[in-house]
Protein backbone atom coordinates (compact mmCIF):
# COMPACT_ATOMS: atom_id res chain seq x y z
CA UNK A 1 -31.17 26.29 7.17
CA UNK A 2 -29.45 23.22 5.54
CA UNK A 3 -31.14 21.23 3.05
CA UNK A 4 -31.31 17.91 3.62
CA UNK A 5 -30.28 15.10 1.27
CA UNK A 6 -30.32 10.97 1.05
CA UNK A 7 -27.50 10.51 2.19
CA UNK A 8 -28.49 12.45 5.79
CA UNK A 9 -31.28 10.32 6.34
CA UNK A 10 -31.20 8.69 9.12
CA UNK A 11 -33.91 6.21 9.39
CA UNK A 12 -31.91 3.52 6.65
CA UNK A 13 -33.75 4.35 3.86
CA UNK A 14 -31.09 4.63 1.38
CA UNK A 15 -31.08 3.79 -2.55
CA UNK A 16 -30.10 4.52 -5.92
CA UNK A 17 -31.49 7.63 -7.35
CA UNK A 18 -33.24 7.59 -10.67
CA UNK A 19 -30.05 8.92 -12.63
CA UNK A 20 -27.83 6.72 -10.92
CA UNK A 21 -29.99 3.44 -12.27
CA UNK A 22 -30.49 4.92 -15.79
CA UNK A 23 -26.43 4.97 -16.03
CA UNK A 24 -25.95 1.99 -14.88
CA UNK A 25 -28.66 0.27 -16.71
CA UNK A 26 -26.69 2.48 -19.85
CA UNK A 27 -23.33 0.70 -19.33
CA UNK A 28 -24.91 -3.02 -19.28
CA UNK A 29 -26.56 -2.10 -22.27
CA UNK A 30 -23.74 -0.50 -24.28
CA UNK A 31 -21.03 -3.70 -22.76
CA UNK A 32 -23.90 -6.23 -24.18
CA UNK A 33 -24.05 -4.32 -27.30
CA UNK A 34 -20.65 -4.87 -27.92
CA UNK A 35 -20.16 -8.22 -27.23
CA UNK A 36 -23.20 -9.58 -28.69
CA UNK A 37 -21.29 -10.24 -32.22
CA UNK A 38 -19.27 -12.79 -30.58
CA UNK A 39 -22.16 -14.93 -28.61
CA UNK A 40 -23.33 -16.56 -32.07
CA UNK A 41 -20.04 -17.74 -33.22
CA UNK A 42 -18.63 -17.33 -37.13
CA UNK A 43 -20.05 -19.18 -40.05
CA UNK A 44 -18.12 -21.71 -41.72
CA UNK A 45 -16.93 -21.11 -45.21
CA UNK A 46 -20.04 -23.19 -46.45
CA UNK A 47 -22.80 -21.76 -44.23
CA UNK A 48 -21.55 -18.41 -45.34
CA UNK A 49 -21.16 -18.94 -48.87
CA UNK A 50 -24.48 -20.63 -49.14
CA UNK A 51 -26.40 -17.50 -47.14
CA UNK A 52 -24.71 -14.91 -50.15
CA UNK A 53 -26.05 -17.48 -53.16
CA UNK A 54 -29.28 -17.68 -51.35
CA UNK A 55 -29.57 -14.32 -51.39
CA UNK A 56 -28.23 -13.30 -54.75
CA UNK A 57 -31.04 -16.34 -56.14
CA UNK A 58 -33.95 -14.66 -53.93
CA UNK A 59 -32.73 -11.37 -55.28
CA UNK A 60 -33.01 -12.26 -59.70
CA UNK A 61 -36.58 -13.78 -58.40
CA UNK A 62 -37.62 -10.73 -56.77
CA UNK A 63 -36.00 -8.74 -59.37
CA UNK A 64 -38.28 -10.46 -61.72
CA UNK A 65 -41.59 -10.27 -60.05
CA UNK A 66 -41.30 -6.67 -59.47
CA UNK A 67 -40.30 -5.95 -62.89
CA UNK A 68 -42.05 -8.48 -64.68
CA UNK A 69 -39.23 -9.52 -66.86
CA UNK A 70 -37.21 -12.68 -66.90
CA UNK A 71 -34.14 -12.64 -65.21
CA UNK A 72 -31.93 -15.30 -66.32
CA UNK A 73 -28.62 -16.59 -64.29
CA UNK A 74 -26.41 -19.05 -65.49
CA UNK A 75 -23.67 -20.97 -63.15
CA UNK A 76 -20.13 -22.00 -64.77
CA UNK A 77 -18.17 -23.78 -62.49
CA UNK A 78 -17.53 -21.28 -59.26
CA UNK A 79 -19.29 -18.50 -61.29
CA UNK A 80 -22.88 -17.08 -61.22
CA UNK A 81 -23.07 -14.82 -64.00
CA UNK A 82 -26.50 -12.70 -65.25
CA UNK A 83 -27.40 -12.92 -68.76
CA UNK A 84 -29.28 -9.99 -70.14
CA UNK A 85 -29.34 -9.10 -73.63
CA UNK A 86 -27.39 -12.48 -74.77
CA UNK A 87 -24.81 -10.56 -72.65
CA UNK A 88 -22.97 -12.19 -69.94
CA UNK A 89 -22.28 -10.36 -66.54
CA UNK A 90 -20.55 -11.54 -63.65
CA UNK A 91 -22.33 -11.35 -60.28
CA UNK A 92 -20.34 -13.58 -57.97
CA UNK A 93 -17.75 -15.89 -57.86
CA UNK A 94 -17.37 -18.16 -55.21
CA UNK A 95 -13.79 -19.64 -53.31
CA UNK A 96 -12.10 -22.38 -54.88
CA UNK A 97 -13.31 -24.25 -51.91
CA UNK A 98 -16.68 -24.64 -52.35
CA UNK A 99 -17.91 -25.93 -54.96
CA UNK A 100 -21.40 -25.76 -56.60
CA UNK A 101 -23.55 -28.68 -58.70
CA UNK A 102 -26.62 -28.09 -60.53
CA UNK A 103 -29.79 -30.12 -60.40
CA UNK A 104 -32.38 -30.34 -62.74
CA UNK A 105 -35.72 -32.64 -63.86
CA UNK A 106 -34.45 -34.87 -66.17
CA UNK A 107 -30.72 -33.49 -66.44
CA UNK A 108 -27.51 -34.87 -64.61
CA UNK A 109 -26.15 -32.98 -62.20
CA UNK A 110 -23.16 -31.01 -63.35
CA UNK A 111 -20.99 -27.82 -62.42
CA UNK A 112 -23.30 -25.25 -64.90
CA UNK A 113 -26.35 -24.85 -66.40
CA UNK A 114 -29.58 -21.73 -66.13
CA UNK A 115 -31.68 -20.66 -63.77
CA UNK A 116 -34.62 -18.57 -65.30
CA UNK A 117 -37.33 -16.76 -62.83
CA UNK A 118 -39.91 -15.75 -65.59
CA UNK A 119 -41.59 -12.24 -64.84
CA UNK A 120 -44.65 -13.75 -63.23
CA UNK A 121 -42.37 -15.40 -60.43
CA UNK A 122 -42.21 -19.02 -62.13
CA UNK A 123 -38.78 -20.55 -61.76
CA UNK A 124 -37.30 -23.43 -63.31
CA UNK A 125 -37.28 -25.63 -60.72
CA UNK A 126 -33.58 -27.14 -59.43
CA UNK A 127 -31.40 -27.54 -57.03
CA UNK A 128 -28.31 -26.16 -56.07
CA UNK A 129 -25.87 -28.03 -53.72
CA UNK A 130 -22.87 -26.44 -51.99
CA UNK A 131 -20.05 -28.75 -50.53
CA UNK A 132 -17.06 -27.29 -48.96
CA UNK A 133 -14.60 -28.87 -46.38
CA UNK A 134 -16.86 -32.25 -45.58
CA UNK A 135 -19.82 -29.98 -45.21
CA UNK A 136 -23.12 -29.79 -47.61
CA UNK A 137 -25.91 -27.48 -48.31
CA UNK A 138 -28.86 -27.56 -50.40
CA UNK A 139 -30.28 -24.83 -52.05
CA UNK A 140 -34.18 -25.85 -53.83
CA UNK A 141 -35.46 -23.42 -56.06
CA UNK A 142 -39.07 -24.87 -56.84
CA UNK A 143 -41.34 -24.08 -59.61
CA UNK A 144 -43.40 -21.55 -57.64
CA UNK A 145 -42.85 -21.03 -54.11
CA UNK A 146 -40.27 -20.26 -51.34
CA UNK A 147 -36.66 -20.56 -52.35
CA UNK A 148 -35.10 -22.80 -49.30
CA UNK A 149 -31.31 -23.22 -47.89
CA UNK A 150 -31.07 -26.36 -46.43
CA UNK A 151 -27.75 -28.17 -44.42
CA UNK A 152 -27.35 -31.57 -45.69
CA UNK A 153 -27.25 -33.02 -49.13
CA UNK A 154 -30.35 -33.57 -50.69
CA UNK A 155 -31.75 -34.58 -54.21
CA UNK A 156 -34.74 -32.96 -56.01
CA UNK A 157 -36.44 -35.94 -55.55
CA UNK A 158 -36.54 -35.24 -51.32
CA UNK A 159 -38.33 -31.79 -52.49
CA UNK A 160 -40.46 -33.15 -55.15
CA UNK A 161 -41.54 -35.78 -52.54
CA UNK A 162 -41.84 -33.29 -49.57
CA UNK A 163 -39.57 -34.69 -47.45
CA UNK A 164 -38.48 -31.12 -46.76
């Protein structure tokens, strides 16, 4: 007359039922979830910094391939500014902590100076290096080619050479 259910069985046989699994496997899921954020630890100042100019630069060079214009950015100090029309426009501006030096073929390194992606994806080829708190990172923007964020200080000759 009764129905009988799992947990009348008497010959041992007991388990989980399907639901039962799916919720639990639903919590560990939704607990990982939420913690995950913290298992890879914060950027410093300099690893973060130097991810948000990589992407702005890999950004003005897509920019320019897909349009097929130049796009033109010049760097003053903690500044990255856009220049467009003989118009300046400011794009980013980095902490006082971290400061930024421009290398070029055949031109000192200094705090300033133009980047220019030309429409067919051609850059003028530099480097950009990022030093905050004891810390370095190297930014190579090449002539044609992948735009690369290294950690360490380097000099264009280490690219031109392809030591990296």
């Amino acid at each position: 007359m009764f129905l009988k259910t799992d947990s009348d069985r008497s010959d041992g046989e007991g388990g989980f039922t399907l639901l039962e699994l799916l919720i639990v496997l639903l919590i560990i899921g939704a607990t990982l979830a939420l913690s995950i954020g913290t298992w890879g630890g914060h950027d410093s100042l300099l690893e973060s910094e130097s991810k948000r100019l990589l992407y702005i630069i890999r950004r003005a060079k897509g920019e320019a391939m897909l349009t097929g214009r130049d796009v033109r950015l010049e760097l003053k100090g903690n500044e990255l500014f856009r220049i467009e029309n003989d118009r300046e426009k400011r794009i980013a501006a980095f902490p006082s902590d971290v400061s930024i030096v421009r290398e070029a073929e055949g031109a000192p390194a200094a705090q300033g100076g133009y980047i220019l992606f030309a429409g067919t994806g051609v850059a003028s080829e530099c480097l950009l290096r990022l030093y905050a708190a004891h810390e370095a990172a190297t930014i190579h923007i090449p002539a044609v080619g992948s735009i690369a964020l290294e950690k360490g200080e380097y000099s264009l000759k280490d690219f031109v050479r392809g030591e990296q």
